[in-house]
PDB file of N, CA and C in Angstrom:
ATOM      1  N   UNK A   1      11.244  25.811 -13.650  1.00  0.00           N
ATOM      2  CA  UNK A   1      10.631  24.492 -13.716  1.00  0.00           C
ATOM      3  C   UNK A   1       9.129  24.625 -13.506  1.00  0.00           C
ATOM      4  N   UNK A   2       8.552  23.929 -14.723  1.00  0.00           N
ATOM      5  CA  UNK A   2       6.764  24.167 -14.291  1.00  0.00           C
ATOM      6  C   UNK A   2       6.619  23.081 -13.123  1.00  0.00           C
ATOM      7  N   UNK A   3       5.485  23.811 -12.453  1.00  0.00           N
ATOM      8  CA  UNK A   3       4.772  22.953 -11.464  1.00  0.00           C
ATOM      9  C   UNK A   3       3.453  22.554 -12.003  1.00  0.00           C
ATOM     10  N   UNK A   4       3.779  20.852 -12.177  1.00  0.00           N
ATOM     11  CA  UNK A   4       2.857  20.243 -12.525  1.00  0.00           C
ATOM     12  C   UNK A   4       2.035  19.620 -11.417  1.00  0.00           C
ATOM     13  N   UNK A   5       0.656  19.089 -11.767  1.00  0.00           N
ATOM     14  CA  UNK A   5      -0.443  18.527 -11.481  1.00  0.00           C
ATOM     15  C   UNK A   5      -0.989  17.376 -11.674  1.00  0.00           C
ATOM     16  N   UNK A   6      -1.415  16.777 -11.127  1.00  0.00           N
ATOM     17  CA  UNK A   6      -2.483  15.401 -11.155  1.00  0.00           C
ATOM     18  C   UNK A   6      -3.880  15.345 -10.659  1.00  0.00           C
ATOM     19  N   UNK A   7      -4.602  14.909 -11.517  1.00  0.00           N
ATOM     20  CA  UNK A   7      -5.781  14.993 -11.041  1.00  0.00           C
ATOM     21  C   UNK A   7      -6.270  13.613 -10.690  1.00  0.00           C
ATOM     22  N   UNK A   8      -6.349  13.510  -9.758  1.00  0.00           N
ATOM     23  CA  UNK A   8      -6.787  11.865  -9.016  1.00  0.00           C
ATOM     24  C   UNK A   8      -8.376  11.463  -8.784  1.00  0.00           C
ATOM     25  N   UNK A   9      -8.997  10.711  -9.472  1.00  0.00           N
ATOM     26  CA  UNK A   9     -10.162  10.562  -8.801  1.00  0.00           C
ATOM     27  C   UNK A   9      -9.750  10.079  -7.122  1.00  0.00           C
ATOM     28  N   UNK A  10     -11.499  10.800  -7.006  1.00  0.00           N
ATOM     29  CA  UNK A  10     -11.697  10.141  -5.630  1.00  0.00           C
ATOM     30  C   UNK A  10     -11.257   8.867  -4.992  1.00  0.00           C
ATOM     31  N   UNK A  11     -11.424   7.546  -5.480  1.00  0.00           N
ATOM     32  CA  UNK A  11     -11.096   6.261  -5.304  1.00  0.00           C
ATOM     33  C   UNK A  11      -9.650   6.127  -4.670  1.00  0.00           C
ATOM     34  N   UNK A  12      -8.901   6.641  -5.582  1.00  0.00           N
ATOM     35  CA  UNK A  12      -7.896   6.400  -5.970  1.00  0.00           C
ATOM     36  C   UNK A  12      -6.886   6.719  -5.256  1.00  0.00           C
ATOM     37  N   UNK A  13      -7.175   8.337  -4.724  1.00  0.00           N
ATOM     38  CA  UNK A  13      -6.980   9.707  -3.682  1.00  0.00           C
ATOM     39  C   UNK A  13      -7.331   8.842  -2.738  1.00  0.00           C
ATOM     40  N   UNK A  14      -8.539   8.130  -2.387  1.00  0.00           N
ATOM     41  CA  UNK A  14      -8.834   7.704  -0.703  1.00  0.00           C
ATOM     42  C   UNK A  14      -7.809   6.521  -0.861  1.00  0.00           C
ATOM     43  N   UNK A  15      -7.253   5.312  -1.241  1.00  0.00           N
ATOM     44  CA  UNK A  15      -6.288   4.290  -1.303  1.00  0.00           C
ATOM     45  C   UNK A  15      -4.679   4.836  -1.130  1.00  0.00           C
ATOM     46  N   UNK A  16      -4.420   5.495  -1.831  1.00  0.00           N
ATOM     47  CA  UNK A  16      -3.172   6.506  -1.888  1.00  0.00           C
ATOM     48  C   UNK A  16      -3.203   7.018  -0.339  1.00  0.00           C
ATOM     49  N   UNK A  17      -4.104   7.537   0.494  1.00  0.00           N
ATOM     50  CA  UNK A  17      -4.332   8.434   1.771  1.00  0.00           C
ATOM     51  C   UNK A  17      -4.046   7.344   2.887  1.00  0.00           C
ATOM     52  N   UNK A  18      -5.056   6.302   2.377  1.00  0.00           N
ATOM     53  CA  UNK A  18      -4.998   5.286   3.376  1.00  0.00           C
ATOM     54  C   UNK A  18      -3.867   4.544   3.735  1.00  0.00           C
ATOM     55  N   UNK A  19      -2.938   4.332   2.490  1.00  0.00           N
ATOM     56  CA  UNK A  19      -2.137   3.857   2.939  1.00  0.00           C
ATOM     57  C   UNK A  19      -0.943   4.845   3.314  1.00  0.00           C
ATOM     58  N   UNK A  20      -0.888   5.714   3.433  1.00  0.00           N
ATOM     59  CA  UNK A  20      -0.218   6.971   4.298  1.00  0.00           C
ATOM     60  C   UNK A  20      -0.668   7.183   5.566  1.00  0.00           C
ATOM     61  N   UNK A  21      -1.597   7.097   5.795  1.00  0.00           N
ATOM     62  CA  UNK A  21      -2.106   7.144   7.341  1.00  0.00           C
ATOM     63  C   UNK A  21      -1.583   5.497   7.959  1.00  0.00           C
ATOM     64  N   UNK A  22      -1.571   4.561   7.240  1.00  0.00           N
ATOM     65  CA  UNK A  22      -1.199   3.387   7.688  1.00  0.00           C
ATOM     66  C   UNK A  22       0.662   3.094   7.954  1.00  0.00           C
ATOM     67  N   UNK A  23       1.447   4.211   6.710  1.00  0.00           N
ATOM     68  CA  UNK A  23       2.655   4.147   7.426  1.00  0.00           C
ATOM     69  C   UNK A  23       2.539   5.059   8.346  1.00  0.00           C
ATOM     70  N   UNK A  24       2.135   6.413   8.606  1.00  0.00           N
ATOM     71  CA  UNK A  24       2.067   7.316   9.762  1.00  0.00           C
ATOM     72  C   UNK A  24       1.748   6.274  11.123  1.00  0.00           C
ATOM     73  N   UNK A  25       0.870   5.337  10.848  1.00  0.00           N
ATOM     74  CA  UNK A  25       0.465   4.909  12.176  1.00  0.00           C
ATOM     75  C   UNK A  25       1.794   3.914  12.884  1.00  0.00           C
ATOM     76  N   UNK A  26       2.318   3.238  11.598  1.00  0.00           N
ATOM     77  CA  UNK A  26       3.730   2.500  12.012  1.00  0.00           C
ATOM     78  C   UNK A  26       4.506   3.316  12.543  1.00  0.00           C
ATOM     79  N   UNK A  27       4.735   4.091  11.593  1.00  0.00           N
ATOM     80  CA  UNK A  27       5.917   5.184  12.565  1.00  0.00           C
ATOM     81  C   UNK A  27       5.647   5.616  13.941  1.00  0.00           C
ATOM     82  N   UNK A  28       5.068   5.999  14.061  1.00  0.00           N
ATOM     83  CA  UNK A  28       3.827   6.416  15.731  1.00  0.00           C
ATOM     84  C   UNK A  28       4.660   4.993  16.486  1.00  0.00           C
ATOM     85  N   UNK A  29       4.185   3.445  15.681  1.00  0.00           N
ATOM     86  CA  UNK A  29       4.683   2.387  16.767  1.00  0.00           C
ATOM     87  C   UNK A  29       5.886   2.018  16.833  1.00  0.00           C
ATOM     88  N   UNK A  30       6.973   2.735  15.829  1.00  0.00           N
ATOM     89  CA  UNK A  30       8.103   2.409  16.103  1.00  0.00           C
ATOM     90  C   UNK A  30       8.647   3.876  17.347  1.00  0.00           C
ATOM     91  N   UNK A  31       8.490   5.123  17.112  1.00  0.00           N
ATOM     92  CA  UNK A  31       8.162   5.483  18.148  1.00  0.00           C
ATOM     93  C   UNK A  31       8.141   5.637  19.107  1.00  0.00           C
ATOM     94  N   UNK A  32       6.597   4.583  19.673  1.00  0.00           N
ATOM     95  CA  UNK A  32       6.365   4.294  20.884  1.00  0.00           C
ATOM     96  C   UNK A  32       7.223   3.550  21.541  1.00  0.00           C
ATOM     97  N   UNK A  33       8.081   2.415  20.363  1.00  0.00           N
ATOM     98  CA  UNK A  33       8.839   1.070  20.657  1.00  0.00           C
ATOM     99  C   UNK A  33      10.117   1.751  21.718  1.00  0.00           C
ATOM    100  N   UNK A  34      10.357   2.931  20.945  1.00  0.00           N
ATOM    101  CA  UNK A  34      11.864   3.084  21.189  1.00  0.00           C
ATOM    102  C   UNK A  34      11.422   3.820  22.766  1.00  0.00           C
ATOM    103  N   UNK A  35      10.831   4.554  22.721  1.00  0.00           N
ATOM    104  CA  UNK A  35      10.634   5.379  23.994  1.00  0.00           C
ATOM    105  C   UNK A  35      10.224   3.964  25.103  1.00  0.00           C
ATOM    106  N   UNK A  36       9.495   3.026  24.643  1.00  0.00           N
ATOM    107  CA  UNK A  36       9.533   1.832  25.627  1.00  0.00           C
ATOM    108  C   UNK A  36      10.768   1.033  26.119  1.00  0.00           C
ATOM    109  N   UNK A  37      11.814   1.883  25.205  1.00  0.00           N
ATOM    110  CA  UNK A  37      13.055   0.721  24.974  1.00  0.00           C
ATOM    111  C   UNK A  37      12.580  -1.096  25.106  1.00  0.00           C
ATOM    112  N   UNK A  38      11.937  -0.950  23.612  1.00  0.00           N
ATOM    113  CA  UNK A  38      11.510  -1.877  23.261  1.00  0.00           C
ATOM    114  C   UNK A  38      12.778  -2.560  22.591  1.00  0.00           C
ATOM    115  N   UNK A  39      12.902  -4.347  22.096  1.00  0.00           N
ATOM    116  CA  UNK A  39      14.232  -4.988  21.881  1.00  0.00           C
ATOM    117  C   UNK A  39      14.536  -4.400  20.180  1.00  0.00           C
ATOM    118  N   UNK A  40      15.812  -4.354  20.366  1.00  0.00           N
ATOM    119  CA  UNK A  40      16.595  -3.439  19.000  1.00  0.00           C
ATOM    120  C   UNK A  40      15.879  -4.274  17.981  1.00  0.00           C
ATOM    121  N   UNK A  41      15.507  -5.808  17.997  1.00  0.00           N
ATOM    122  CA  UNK A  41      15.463  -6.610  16.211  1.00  0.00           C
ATOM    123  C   UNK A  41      13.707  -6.674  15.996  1.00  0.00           C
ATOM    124  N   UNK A  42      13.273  -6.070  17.139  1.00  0.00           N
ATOM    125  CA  UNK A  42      11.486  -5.725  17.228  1.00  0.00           C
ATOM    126  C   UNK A  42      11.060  -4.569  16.394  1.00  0.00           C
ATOM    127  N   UNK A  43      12.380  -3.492  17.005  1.00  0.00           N
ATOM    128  CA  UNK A  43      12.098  -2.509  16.586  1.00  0.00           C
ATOM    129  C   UNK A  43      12.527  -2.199  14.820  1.00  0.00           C
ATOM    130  N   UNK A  44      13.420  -3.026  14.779  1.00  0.00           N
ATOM    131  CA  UNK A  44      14.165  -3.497  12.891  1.00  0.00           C
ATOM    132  C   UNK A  44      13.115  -4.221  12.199  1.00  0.00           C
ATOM    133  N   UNK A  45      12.287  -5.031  12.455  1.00  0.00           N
ATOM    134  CA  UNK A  45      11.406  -5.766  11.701  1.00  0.00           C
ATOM    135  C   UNK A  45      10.133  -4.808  11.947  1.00  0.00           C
ATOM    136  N   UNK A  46       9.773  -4.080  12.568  1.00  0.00           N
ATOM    137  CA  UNK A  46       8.357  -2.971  12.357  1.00  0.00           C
ATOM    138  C   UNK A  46       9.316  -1.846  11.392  1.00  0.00           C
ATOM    139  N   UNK A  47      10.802  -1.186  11.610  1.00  0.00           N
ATOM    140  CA  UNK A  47      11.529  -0.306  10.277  1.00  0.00           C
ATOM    141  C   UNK A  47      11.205  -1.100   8.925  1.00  0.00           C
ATOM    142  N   UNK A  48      11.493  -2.374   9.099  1.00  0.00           N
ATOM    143  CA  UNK A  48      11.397  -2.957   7.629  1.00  0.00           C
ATOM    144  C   UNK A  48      10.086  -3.121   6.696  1.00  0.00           C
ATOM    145  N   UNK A  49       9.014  -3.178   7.958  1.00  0.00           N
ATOM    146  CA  UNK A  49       7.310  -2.808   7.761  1.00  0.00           C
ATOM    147  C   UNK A  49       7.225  -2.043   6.733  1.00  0.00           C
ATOM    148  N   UNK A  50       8.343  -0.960   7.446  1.00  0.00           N
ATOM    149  CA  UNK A  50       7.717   0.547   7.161  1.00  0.00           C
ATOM    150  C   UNK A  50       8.105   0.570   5.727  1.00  0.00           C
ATOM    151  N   UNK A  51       9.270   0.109   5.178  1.00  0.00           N
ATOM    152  CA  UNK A  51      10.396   0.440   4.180  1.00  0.00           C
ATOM    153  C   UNK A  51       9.657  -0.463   3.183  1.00  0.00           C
ATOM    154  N   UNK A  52       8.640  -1.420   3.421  1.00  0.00           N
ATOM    155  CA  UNK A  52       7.991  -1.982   2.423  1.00  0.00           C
ATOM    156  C   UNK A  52       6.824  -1.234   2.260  1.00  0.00           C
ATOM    157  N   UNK A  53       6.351  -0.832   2.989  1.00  0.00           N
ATOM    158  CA  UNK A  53       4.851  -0.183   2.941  1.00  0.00           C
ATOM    159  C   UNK A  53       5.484   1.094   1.982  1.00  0.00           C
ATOM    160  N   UNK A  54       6.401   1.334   1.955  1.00  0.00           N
ATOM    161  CA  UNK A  54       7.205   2.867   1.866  1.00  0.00           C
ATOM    162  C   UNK A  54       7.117   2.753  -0.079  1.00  0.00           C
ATOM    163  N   UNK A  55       7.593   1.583  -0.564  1.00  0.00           N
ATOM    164  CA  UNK A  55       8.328   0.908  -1.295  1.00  0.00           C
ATOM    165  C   UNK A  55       6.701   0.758  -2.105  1.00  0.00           C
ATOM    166  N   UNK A  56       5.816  -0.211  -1.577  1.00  0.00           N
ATOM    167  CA  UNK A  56       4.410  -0.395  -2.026  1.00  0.00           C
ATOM    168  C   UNK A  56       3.441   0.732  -2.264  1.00  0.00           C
ATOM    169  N   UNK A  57       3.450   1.888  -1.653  1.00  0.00           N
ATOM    170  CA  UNK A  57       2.947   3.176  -1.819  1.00  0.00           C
ATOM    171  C   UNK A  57       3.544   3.502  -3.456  1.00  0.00           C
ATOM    172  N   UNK A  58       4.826   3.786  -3.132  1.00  0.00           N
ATOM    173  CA  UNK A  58       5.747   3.903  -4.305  1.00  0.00           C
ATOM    174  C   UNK A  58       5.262   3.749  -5.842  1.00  0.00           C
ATOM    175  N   UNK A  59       5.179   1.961  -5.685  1.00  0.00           N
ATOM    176  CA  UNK A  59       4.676   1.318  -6.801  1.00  0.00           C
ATOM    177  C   UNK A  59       3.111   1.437  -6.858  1.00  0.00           C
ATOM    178  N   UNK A  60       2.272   1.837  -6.459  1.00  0.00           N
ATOM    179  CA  UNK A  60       0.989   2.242  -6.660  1.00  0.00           C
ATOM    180  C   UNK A  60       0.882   3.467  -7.079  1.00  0.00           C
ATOM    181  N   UNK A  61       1.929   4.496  -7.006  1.00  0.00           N
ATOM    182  CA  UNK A  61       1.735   5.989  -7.640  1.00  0.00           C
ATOM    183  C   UNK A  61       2.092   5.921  -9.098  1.00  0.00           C
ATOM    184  N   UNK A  62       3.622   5.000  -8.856  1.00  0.00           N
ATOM    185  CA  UNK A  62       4.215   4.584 -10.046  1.00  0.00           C
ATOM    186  C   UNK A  62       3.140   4.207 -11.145  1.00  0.00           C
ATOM    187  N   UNK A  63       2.479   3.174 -10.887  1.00  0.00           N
ATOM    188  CA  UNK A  63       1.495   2.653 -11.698  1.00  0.00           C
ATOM    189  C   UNK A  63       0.366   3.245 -12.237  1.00  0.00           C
ATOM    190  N   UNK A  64       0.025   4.663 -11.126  1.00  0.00           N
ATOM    191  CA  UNK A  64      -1.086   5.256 -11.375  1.00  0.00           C
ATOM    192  C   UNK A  64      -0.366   6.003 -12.640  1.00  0.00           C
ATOM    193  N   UNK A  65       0.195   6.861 -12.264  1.00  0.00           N
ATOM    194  CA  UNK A  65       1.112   7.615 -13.402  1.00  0.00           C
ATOM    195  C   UNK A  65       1.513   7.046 -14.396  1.00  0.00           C
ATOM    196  N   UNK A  66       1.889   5.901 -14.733  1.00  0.00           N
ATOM    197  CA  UNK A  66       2.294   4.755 -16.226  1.00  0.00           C
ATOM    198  C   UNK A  66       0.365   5.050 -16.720  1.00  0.00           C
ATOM    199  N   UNK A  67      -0.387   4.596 -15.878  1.00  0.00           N
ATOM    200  CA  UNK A  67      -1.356   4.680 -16.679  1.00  0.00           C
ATOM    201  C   UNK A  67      -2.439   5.310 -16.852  1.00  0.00           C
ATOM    202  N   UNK A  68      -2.032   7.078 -16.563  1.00  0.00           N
ATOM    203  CA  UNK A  68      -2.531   8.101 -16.492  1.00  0.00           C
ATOM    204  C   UNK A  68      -1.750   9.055 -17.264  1.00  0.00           C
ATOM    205  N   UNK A  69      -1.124  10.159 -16.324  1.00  0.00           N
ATOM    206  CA  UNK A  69      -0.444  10.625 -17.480  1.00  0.00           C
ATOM    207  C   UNK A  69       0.865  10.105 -18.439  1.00  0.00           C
ATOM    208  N   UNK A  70       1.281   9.260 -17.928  1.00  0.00           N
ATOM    209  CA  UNK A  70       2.580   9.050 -19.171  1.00  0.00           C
ATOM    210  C   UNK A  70       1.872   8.815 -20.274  1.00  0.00           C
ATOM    211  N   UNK A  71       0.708   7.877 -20.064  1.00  0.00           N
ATOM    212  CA  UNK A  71       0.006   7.253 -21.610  1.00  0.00           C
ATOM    213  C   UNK A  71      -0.357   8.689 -22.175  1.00  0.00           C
ATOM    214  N   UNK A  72      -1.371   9.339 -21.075  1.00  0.00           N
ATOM    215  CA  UNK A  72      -1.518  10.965 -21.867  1.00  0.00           C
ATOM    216  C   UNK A  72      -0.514  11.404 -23.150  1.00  0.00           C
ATOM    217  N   UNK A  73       0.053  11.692 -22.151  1.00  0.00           N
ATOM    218  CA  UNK A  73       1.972  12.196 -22.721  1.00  0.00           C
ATOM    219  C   UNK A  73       1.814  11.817 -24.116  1.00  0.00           C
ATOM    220  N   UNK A  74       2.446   9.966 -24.003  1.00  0.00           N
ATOM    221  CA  UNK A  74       2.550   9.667 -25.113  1.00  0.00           C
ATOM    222  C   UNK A  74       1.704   9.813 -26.070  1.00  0.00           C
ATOM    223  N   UNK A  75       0.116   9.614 -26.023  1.00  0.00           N
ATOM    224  CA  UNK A  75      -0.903   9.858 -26.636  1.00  0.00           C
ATOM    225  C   UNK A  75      -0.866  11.236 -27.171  1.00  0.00           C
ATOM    226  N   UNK A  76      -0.244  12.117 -26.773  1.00  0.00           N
ATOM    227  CA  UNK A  76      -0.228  13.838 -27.109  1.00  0.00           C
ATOM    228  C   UNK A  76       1.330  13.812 -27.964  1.00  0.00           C
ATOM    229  N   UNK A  77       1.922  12.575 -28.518  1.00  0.00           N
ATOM    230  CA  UNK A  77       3.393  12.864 -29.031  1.00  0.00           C
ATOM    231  C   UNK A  77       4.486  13.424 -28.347  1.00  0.00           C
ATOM    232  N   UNK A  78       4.553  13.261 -26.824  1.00  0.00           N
ATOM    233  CA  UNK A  78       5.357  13.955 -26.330  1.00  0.00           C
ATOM    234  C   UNK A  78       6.671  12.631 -25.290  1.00  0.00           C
ATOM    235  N   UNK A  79       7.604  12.076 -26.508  1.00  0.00           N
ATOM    236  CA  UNK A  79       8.072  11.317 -26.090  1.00  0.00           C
ATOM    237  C   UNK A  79       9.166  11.327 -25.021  1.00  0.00           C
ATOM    238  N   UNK A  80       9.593  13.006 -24.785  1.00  0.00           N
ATOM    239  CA  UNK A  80      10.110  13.256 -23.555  1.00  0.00           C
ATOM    240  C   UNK A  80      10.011  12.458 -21.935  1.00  0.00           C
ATOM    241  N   UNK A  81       8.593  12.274 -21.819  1.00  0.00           N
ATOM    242  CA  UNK A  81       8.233  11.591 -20.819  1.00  0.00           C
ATOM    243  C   UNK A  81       8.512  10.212 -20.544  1.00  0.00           C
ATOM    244  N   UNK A  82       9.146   9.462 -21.961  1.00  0.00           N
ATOM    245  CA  UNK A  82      10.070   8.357 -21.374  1.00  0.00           C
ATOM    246  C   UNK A  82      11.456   8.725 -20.291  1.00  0.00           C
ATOM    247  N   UNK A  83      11.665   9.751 -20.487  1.00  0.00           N
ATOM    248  CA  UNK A  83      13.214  10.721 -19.535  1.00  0.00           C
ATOM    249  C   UNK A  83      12.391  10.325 -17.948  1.00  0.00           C
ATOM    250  N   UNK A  84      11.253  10.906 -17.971  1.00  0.00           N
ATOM    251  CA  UNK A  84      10.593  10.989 -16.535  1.00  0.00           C
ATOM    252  C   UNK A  84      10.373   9.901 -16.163  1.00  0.00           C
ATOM    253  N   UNK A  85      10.009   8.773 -16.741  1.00  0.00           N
ATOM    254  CA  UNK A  85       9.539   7.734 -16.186  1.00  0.00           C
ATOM    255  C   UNK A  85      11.176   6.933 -16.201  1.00  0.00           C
ATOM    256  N   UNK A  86      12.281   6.977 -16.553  1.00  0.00           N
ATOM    257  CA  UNK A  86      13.035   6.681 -16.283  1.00  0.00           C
ATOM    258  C   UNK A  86      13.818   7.321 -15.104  1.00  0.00           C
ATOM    259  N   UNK A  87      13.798   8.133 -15.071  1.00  0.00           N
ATOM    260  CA  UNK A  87      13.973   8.797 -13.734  1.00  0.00           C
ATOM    261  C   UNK A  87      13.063   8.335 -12.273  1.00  0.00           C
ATOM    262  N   UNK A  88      12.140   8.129 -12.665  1.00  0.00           N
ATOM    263  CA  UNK A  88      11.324   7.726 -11.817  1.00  0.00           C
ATOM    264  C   UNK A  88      11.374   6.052 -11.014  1.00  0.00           C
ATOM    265  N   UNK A  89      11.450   5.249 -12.296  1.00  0.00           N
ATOM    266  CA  UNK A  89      12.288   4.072 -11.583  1.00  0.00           C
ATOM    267  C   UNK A  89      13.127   4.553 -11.125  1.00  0.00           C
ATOM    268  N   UNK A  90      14.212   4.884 -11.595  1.00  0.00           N
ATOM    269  CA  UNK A  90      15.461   4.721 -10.901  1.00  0.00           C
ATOM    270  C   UNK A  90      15.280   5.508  -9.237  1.00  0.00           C
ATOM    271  N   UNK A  91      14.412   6.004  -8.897  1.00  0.00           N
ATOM    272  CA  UNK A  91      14.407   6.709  -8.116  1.00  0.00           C
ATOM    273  C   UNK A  91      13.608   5.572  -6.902  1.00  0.00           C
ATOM    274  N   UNK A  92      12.865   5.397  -7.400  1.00  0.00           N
ATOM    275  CA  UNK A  92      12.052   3.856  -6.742  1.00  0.00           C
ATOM    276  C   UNK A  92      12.663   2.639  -6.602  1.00  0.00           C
ATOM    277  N   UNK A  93      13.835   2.437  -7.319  1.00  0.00           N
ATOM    278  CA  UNK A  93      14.240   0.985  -7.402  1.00  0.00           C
ATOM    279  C   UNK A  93      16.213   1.167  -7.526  1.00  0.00           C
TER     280      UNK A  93
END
């Protein structure tokens, strides 16, 4: 299997980061919650935070990739890459 690449501008790379450091920091407070034995439906609604932030990351890579390389792809005749991007929802959703 080749190991492929993306090349991200800067912008794009710092938004993508940020919001990874922003679920890292949730996780850290769920965490902290439990070691506080903080209440079980406190600690379920900061998990569900996470599982959207998780979910929203997701769909921002998703999107970068629809309109980066898949268009590439297609632009180069290589209609295979509908397989990947179907895979790819399904993997997200």
């Amino acid at each position: 299997m080749e190991n492929k690449r993306t090349h991200r501008h800067d912008n794009e790379k710092k938004k993508i980061i940020n919001r990874i450091n922003r679920i890292e920091g949730q996780l850290r407070g769920i965490k902290n919650m439990v070691e506080k034995d903080s209440y079980c439906d406190d600690i379920l609604i900061q998990i569900s935070a996470v599982a959207n932030s998780v979910k929203s990351l997701g769909r921002l890579i998703l999107n970068n990739h629809m309109k980066s390389c898949v268009k590439d792809e297609l632009i180069k005749g290589n209609d295979e890459i509908i397989d990947e991007v179907i895979n790819s929802f399904s993997r997200l959703y």
